[in-house]
Protein backbone atom coordinates (compact mmCIF):
# COMPACT_ATOMS: atom_id res chain seq x y z
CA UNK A 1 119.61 103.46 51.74
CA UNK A 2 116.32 101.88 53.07
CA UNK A 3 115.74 101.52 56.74
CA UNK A 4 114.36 98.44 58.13
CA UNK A 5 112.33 98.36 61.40
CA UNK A 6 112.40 95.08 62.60
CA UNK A 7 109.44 93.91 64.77
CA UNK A 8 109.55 90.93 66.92
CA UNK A 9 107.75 87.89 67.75
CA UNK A 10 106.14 86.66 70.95
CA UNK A 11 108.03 87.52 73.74
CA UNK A 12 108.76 91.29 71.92
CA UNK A 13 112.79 91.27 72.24
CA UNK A 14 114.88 93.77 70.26
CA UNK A 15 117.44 91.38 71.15
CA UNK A 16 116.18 88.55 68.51
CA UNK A 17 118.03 90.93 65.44
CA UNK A 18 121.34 91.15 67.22
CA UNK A 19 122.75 89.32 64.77
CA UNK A 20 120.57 90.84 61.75
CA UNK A 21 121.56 94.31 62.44
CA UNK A 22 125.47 94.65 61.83
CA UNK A 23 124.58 92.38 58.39
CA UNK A 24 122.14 95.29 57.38
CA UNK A 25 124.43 98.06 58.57
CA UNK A 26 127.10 96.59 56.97
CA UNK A 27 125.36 96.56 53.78
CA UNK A 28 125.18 100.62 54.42
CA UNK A 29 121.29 100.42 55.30
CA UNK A 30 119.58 101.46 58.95
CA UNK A 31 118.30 98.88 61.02
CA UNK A 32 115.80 99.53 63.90
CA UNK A 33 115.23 96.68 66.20
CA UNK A 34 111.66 97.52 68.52
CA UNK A 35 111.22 96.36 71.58
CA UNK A 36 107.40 95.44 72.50
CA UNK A 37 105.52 95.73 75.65
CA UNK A 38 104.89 92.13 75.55
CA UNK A 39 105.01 91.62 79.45
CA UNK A 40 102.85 94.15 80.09
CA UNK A 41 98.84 92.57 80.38
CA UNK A 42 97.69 96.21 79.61
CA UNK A 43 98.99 96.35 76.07
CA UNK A 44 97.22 94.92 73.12
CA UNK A 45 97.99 95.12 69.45
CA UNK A 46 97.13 98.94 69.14
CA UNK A 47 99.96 99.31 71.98
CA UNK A 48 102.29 97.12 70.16
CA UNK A 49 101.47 99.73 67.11
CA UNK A 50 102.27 102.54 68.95
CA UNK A 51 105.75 101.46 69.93
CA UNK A 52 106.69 100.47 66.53
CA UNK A 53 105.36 103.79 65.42
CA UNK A 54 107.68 105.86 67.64
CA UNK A 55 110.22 103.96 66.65
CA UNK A 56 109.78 105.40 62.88
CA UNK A 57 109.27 108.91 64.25
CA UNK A 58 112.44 108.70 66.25
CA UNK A 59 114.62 108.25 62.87
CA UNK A 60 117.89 110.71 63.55
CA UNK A 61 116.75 111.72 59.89
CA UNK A 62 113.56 112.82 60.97
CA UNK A 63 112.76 111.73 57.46
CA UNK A 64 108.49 110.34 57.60
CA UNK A 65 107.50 110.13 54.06
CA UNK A 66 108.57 106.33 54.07
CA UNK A 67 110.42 105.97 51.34
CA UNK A 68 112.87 104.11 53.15
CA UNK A 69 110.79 102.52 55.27
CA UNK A 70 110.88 98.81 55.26
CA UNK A 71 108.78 96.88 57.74
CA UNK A 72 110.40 93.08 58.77
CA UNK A 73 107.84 90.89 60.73
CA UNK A 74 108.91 88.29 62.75
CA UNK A 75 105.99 85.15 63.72
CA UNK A 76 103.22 87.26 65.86
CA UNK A 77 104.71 90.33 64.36
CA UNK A 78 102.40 89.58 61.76
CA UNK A 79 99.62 90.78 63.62
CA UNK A 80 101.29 94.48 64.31
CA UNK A 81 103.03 95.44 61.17
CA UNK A 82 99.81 96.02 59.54
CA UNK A 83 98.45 97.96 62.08
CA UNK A 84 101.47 100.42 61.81
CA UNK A 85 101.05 100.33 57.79
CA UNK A 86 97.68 102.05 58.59
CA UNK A 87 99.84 104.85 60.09
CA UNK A 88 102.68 105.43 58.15
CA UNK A 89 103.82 104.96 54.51
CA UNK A 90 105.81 102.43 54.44
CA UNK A 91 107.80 101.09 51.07
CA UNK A 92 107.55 97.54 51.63
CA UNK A 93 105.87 95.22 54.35
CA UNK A 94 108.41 91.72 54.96
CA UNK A 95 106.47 89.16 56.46
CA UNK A 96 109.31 86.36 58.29
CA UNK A 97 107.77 83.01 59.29
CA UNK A 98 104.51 84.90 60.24
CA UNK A 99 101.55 84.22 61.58
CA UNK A 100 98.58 86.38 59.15
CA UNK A 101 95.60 87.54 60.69
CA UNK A 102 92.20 87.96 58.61
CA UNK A 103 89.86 90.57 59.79
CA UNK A 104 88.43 90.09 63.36
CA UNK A 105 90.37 86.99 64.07
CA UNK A 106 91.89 87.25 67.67
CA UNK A 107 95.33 85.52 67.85
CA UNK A 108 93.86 82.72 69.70
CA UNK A 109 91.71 81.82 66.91
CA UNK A 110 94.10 81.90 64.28
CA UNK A 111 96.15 77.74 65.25
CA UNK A 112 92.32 76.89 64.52
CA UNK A 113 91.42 78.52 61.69
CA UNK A 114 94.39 77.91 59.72
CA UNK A 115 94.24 74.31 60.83
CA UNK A 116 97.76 74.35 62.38
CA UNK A 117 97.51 71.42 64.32
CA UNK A 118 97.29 69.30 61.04
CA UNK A 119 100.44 70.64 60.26
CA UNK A 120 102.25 70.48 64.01
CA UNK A 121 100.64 67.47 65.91
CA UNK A 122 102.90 67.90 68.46
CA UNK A 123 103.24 69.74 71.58
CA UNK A 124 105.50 72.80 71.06
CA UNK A 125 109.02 71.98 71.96
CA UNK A 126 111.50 74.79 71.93
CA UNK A 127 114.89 73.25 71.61
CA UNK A 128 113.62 71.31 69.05
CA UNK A 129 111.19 73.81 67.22
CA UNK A 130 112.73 77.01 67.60
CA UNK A 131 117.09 76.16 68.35
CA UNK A 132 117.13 73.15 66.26
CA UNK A 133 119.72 75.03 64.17
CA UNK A 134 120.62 78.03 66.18
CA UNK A 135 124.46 77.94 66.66
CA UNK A 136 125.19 76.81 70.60
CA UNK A 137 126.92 79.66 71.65
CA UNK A 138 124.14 82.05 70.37
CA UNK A 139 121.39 79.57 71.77
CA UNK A 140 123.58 79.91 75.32
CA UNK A 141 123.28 83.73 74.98
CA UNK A 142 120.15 83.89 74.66
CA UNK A 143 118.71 81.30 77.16
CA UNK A 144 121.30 83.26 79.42
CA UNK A 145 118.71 86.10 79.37
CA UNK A 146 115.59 84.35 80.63
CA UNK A 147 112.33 82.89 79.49
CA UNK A 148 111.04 86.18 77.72
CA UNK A 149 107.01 87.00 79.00
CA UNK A 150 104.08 86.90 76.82
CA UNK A 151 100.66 88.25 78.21
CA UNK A 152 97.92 86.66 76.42
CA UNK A 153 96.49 90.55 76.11
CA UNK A 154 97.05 90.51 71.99
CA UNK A 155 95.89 87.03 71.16
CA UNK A 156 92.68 87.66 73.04
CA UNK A 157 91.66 90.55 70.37
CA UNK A 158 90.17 90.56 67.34
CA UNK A 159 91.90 91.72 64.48
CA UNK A 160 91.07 94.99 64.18
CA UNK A 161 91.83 96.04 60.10
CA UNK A 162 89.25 95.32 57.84
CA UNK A 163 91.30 94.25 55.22
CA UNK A 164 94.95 94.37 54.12
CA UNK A 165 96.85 97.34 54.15
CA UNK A 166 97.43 98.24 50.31
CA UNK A 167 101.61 97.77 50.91
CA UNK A 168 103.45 96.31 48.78
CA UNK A 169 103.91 92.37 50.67
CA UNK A 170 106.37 89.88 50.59
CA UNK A 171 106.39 86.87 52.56
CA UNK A 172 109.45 85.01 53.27
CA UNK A 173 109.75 81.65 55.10
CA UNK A 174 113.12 79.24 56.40
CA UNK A 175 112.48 76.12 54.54
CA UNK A 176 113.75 73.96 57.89
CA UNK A 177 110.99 76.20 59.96
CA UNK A 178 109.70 73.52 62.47
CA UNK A 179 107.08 75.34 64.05
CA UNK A 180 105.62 76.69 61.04
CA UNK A 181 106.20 73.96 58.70
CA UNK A 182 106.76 75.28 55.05
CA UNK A 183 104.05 73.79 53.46
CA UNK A 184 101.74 74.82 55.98
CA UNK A 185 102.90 78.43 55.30
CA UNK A 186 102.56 78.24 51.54
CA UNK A 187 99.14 77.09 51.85
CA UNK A 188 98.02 79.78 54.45
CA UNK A 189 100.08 82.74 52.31
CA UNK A 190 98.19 81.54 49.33
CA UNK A 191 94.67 81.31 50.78
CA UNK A 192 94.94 84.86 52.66
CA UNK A 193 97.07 86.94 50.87
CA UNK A 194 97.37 85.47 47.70
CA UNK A 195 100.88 85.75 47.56
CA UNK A 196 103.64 82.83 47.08
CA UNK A 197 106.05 82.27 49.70
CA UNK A 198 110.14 83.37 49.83
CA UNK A 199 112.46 80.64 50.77
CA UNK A 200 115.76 81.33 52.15
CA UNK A 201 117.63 78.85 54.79
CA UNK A 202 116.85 77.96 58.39
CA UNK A 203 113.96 77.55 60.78
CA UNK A 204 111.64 79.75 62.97
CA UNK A 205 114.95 81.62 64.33
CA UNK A 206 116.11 82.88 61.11
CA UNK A 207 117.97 85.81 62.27
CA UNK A 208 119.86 83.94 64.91
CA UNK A 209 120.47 80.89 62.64
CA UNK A 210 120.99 82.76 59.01
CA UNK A 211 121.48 86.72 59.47
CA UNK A 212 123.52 86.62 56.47
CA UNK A 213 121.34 85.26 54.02
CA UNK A 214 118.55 86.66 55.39
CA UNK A 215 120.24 89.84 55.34
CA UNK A 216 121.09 89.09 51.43
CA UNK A 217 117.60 88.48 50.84
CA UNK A 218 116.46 91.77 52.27
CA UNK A 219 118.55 94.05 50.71
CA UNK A 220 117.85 92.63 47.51
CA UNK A 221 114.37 93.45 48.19
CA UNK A 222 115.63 97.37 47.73
């Protein structure tokens, strides 16, 4: 059985895996959906760390030696997960349609340093770069609770690691991602991690649009 700790994008809502974790569960593995500080203008990416690590340490196993432990990484997640791989052993780092930082990049840097707007002209539009193919009823729930906050607190620091955690990495991106256009991913996996990039169905949202395949995919991982 591996457990997955499932980290969030901006806005830092458990409540993005709803769907994600009865697929997981169901598949007789843990899933552990964190919610971060992200309203709070006090808490940076160390913060963000901190939560996620609790999270691990609060296991009803009170297992730490992270053999289980499998990190998922949703968008800006990308910028925490390694932080908590510094911490803890963990058996395998999932990046999901992520943003990845290099070494003392802030978050605010990284649209311009990975040329984004080459790849995304446009101005950001959310029904039709994030819901595009989120089913309506699950769209209405979660549009029900409220624009989530973002401070700009973690996008204003640098990257803190100086290099990669040594994790074993996988990278996995919906092919019908509008915000994060495939192509624009493979090129930016390949040029700062080396790595080739995972395709499985659906966009930015995959875990509201495709929790079963992306479920599939993970557990095959294990």
């Amino acid at each position: 059985m591996a457990t997955f700790v499932l980290i969030p994008g901006a806005g830092g809502q458990a409540s993005y895996w709803n769907r994600l974790v009865p697929e997981l569960t169901a598949r007789g593995h843990e899933a552990i959906a964190v919610d971060l500080p992200a309203g709070d203008e006090s808490a940076g990416l160390s913060e963000y760390a901190d939560v996620v690590v609790d999270a691990i340490g609060g296991r009803d196993d009170g297992d730490d030696d992270g053999d289980d432990i499998v990190l998922v990484a949703q968008s800006m997640g990308g910028f925490t997960a390694p932080l908590v791989c510094e911490r803890v052993p963990v058996r395998l780092l999932v990046l999901l349609n992520a943003m990845i930082p290099r070494p003392g990049e802030p978050g605010g840097q990284w649209w311009e340093e990975t040329r984004y707007r080459q790849a995304h002209p446009a101005e950001m539009d959310v029904e039709r770069d994030f819901f595009h193919d989120v089913p309506p009823e699950v769209r209405a729930e979660v549009m029900g609770q409220g624009e989530p906050q973002q401070s700009g607190t973690p996008f204003e620091q640098p990257w803190p690691l100086a290099k990669w955690p040594d994790v074993p990495t996988r990278f996995v991106q919906g092919r019908d991602d509008r915000f994060f256009p495939l192509e624009f991913q493979r090129r930016v996996v390949r040029e700062r991690l080396g790595l080739e990039v995972d395709e499985i169905p659906g966009g930015h949202l995959a875990a509201l649009s495709r929790p079963r395949e992306l479920a599939d995919y993970l557990v095959s991982l294990v």
